[in-house]
C-alpha atoms as a PDB file:
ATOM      1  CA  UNK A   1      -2.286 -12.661 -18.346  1.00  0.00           C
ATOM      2  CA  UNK A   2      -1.350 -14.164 -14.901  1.00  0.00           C
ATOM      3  CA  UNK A   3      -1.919 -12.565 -11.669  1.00  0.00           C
ATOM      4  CA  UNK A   4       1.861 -11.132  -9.941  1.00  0.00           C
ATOM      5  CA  UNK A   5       2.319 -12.700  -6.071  1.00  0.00           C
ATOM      6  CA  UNK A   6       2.682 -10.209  -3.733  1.00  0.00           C
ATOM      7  CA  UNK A   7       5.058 -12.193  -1.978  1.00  0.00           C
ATOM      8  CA  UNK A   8       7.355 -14.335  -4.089  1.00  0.00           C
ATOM      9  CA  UNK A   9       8.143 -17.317  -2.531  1.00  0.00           C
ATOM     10  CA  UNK A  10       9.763 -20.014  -5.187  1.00  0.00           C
ATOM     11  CA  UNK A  11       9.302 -23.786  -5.060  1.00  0.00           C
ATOM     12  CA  UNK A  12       6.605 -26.268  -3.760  1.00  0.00           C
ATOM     13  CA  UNK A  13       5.609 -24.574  -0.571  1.00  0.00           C
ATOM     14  CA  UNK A  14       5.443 -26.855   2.677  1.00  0.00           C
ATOM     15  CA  UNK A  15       3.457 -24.081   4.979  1.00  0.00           C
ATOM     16  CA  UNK A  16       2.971 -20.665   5.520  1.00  0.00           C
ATOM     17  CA  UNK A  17       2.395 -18.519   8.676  1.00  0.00           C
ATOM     18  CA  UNK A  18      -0.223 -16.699   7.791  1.00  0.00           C
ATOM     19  CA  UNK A  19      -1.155 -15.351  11.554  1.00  0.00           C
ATOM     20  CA  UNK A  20       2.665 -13.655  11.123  1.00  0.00           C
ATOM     21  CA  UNK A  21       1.775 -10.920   8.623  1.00  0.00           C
ATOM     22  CA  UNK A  22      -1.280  -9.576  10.543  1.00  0.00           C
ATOM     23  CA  UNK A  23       0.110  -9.831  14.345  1.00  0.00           C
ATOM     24  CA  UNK A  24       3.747  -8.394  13.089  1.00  0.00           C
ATOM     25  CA  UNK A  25       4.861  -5.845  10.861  1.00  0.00           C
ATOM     26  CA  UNK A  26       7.718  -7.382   8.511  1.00  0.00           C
ATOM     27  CA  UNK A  27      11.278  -5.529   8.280  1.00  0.00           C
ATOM     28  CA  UNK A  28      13.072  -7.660   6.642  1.00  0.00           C
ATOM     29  CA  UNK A  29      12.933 -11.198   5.056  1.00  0.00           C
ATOM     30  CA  UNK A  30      15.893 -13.862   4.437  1.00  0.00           C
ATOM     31  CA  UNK A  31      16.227 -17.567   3.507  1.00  0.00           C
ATOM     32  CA  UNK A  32      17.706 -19.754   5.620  1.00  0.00           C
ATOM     33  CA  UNK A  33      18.269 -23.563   4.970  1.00  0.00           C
ATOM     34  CA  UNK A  34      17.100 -26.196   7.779  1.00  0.00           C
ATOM     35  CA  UNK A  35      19.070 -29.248   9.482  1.00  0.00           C
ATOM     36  CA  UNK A  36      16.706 -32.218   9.456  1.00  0.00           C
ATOM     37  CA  UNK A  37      16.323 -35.875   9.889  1.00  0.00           C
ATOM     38  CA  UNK A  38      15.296 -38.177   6.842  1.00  0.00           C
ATOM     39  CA  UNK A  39      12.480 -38.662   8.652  1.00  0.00           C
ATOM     40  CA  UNK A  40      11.251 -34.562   9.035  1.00  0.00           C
ATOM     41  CA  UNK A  41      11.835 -34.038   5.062  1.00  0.00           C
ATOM     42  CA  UNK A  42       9.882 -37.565   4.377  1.00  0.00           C
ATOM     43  CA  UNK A  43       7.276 -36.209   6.534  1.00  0.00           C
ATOM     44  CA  UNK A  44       7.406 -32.634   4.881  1.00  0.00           C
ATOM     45  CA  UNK A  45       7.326 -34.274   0.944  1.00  0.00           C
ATOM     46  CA  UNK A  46       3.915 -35.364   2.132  1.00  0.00           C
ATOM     47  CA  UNK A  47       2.890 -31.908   2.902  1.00  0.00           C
ATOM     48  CA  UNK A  48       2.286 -32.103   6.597  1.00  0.00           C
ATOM     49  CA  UNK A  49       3.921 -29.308   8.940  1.00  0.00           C
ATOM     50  CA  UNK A  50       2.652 -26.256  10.915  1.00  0.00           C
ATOM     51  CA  UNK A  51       4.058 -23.022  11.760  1.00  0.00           C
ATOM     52  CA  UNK A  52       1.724 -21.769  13.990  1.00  0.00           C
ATOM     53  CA  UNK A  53       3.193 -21.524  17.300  1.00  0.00           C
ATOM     54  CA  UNK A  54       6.880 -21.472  15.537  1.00  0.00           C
ATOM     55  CA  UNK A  55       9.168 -18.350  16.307  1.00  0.00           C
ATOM     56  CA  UNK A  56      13.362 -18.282  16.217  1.00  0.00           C
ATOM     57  CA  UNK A  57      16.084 -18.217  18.720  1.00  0.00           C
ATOM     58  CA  UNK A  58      19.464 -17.008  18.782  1.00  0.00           C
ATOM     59  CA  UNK A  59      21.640 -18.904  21.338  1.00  0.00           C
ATOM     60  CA  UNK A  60      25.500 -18.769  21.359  1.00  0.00           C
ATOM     61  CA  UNK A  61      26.042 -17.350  17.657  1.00  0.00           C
ATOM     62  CA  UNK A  62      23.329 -20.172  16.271  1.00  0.00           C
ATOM     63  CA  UNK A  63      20.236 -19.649  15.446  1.00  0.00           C
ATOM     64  CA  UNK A  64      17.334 -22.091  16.386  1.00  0.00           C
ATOM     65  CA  UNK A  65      13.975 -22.621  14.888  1.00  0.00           C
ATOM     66  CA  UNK A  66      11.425 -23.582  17.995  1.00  0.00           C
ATOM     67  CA  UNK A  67       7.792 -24.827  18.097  1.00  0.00           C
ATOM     68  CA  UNK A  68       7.584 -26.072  13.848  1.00  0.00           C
ATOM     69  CA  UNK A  69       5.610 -29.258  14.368  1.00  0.00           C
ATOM     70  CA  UNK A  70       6.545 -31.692  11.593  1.00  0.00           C
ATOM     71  CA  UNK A  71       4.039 -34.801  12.216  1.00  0.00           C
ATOM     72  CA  UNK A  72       5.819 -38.356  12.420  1.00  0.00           C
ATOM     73  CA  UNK A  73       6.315 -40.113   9.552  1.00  0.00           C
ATOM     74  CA  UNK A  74       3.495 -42.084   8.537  1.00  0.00           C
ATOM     75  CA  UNK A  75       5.905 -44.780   7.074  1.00  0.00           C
ATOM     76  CA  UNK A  76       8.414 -45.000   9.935  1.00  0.00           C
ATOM     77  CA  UNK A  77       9.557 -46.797  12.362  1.00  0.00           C
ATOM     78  CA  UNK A  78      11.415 -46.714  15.327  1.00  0.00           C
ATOM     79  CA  UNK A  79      13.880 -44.117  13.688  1.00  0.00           C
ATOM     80  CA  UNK A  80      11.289 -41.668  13.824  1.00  0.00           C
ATOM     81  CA  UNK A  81      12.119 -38.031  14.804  1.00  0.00           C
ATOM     82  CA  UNK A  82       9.737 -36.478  17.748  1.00  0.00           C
ATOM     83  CA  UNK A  83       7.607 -33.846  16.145  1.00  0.00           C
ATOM     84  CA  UNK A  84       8.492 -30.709  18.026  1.00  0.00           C
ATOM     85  CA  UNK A  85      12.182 -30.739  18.384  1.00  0.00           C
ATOM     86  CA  UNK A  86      14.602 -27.536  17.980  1.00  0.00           C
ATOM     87  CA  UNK A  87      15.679 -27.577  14.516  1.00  0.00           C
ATOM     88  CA  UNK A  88      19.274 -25.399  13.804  1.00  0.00           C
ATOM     89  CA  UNK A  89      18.679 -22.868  10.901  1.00  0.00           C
ATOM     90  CA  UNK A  90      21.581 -22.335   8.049  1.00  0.00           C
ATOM     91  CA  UNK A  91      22.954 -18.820   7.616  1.00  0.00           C
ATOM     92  CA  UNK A  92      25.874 -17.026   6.411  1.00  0.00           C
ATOM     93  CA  UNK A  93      27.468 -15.855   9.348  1.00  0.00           C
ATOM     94  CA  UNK A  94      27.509 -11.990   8.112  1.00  0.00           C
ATOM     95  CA  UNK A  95      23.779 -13.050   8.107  1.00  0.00           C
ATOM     96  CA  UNK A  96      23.701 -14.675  11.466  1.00  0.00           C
ATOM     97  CA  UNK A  97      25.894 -11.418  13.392  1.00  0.00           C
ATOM     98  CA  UNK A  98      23.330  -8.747  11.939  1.00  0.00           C
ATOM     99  CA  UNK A  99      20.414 -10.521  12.983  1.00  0.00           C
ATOM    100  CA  UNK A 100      22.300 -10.981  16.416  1.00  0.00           C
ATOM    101  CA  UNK A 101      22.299  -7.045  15.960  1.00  0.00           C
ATOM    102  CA  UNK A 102      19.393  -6.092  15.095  1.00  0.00           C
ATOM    103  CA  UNK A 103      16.867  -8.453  17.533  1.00  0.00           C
ATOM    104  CA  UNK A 104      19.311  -7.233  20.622  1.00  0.00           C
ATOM    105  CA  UNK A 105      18.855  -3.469  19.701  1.00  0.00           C
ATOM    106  CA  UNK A 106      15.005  -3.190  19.123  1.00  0.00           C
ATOM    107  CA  UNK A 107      11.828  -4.817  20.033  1.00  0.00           C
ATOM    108  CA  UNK A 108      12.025  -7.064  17.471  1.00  0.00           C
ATOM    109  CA  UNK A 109      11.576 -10.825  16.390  1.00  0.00           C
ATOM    110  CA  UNK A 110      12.523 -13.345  14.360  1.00  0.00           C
ATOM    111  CA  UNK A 111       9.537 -15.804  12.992  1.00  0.00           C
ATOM    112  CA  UNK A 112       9.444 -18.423  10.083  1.00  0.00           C
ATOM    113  CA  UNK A 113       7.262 -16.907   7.289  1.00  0.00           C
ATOM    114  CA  UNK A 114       6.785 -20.143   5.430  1.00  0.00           C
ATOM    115  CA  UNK A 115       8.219 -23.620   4.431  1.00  0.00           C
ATOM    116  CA  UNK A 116       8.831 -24.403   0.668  1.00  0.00           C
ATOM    117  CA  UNK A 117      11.392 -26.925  -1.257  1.00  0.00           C
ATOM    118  CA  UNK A 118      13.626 -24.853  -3.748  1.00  0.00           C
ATOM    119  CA  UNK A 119      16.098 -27.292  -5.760  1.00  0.00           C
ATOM    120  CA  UNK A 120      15.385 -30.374  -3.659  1.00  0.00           C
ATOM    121  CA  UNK A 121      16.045 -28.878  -0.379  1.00  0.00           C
ATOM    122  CA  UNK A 122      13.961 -27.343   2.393  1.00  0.00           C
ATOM    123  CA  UNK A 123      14.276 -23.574   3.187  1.00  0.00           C
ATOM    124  CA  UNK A 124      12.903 -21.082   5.068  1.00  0.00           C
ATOM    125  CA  UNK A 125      11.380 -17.809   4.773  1.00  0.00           C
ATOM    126  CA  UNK A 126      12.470 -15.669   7.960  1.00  0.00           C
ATOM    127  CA  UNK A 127      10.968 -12.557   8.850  1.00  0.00           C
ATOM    128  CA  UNK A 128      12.620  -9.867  11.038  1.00  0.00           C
ATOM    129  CA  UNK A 129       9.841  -8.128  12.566  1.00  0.00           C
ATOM    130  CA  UNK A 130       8.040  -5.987  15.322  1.00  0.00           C
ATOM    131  CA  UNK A 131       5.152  -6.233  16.937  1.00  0.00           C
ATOM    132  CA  UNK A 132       1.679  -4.676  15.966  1.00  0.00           C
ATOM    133  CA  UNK A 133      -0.691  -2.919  17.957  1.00  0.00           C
ATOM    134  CA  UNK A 134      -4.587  -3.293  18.031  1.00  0.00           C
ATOM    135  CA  UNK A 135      -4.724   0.252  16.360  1.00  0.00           C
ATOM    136  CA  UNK A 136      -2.651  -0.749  13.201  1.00  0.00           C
ATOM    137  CA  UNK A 137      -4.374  -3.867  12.608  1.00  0.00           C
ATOM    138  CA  UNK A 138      -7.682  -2.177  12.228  1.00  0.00           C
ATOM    139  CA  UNK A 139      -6.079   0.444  10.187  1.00  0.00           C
ATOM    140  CA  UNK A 140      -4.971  -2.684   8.008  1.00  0.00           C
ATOM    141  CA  UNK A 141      -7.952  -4.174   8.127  1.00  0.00           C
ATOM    142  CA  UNK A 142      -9.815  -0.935   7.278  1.00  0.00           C
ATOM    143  CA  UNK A 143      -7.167  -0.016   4.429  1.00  0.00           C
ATOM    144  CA  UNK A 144      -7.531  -3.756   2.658  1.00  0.00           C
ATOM    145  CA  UNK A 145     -11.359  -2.956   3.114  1.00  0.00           C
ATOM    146  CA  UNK A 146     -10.849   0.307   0.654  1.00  0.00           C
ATOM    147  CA  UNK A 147      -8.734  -1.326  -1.657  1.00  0.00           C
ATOM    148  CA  UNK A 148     -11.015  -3.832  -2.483  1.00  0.00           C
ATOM    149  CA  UNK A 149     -14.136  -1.855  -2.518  1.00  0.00           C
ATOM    150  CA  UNK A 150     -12.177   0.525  -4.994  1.00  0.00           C
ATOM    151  CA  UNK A 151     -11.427  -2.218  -7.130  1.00  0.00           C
ATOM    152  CA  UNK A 152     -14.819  -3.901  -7.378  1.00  0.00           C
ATOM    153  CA  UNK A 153     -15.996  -0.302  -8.013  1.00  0.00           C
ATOM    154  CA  UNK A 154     -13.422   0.386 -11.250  1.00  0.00           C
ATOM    155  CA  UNK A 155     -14.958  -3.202 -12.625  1.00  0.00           C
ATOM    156  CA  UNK A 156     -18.236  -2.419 -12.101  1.00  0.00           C
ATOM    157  CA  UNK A 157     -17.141   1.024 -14.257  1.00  0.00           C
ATOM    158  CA  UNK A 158     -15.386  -0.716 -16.880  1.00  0.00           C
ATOM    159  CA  UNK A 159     -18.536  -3.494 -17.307  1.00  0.00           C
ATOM    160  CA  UNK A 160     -21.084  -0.017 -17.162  1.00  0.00           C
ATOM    161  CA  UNK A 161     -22.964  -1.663 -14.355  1.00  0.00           C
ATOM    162  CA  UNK A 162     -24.116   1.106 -12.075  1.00  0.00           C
ATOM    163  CA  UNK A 163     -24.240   0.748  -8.518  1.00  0.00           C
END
């Protein structure tokens, strides 16, 4: 029987932001689609971007995906894109006013979750979030910590090896 994701993401995924999920607590998540050069989604079908330093914008109604380095196409040539360039983010503009909403009312954030291809194109996972403080990510830490130890200890009950 195979294992259930915790987080379904669908597709061939491109990156995740794995930093995100222990700095930020996440609210919400919603798919967004990306505009990009024929060189970015060349350069992404090879497998090569990062969204470390990546977080989201919203300027003038749009919103704006910052920092995602997508490397230069090995392949290219002088029609190369540069590899940290504002990319524009594709939402639903229902979508696009409530996130307006919500980031002005609170302290929170938009980041990218992860990169995957669904159907050919290249989406996004977005996160609306807020910030974590030192004292929940050791309660995380410490609460993962029990989890696991509770699970090795129900195999270890179920094989009858005794601790």
């Amino acid at each position: 029987m195979a294992k259930k994701k915790k987080h379904k993401v669908p597709g061939d995924i491109v990156a995740t932001n794995r930093r995100a999920r222990h700095d930020y607590n996440i609210l919400d998540t919603y798919e967004a689609g990306i505009a990009l050069l024929g060189t970015e989604v060349k350069s992404l079908r090879e497998g090569k971007a990062s969204l470390v330093e990546a977080f989201c914008t919203i300027d003038e109604g749009e919103i704006w995906l910052r920092n995602l380095h997508i490397p230069e196409y090995s392949r290219g040539s002088w029609t190369n894109h540069s590899p940290r360039r504002v990319r524009k983010l594709l939402l639903h503009r229902r979508e696009i006013d409530s996130l307006m909403g919500k980031v002005r009312d609170g302290n929170r954030t938009l980041l990218p979750l992860s990169l995957y291809f669904r159907n050919g194109l290249l989406k996004v996972e977005l996160a609306l979030a807020s910030g974590k403080q030192a004292h929940d990510k050791r309660q995380d830490i410490k609460r993962r910590t029990e989890e696991r130890e509770i699970v090795r200890d129900m195999g270890r009950r179920i094989k009858g090896i005794r601790a």
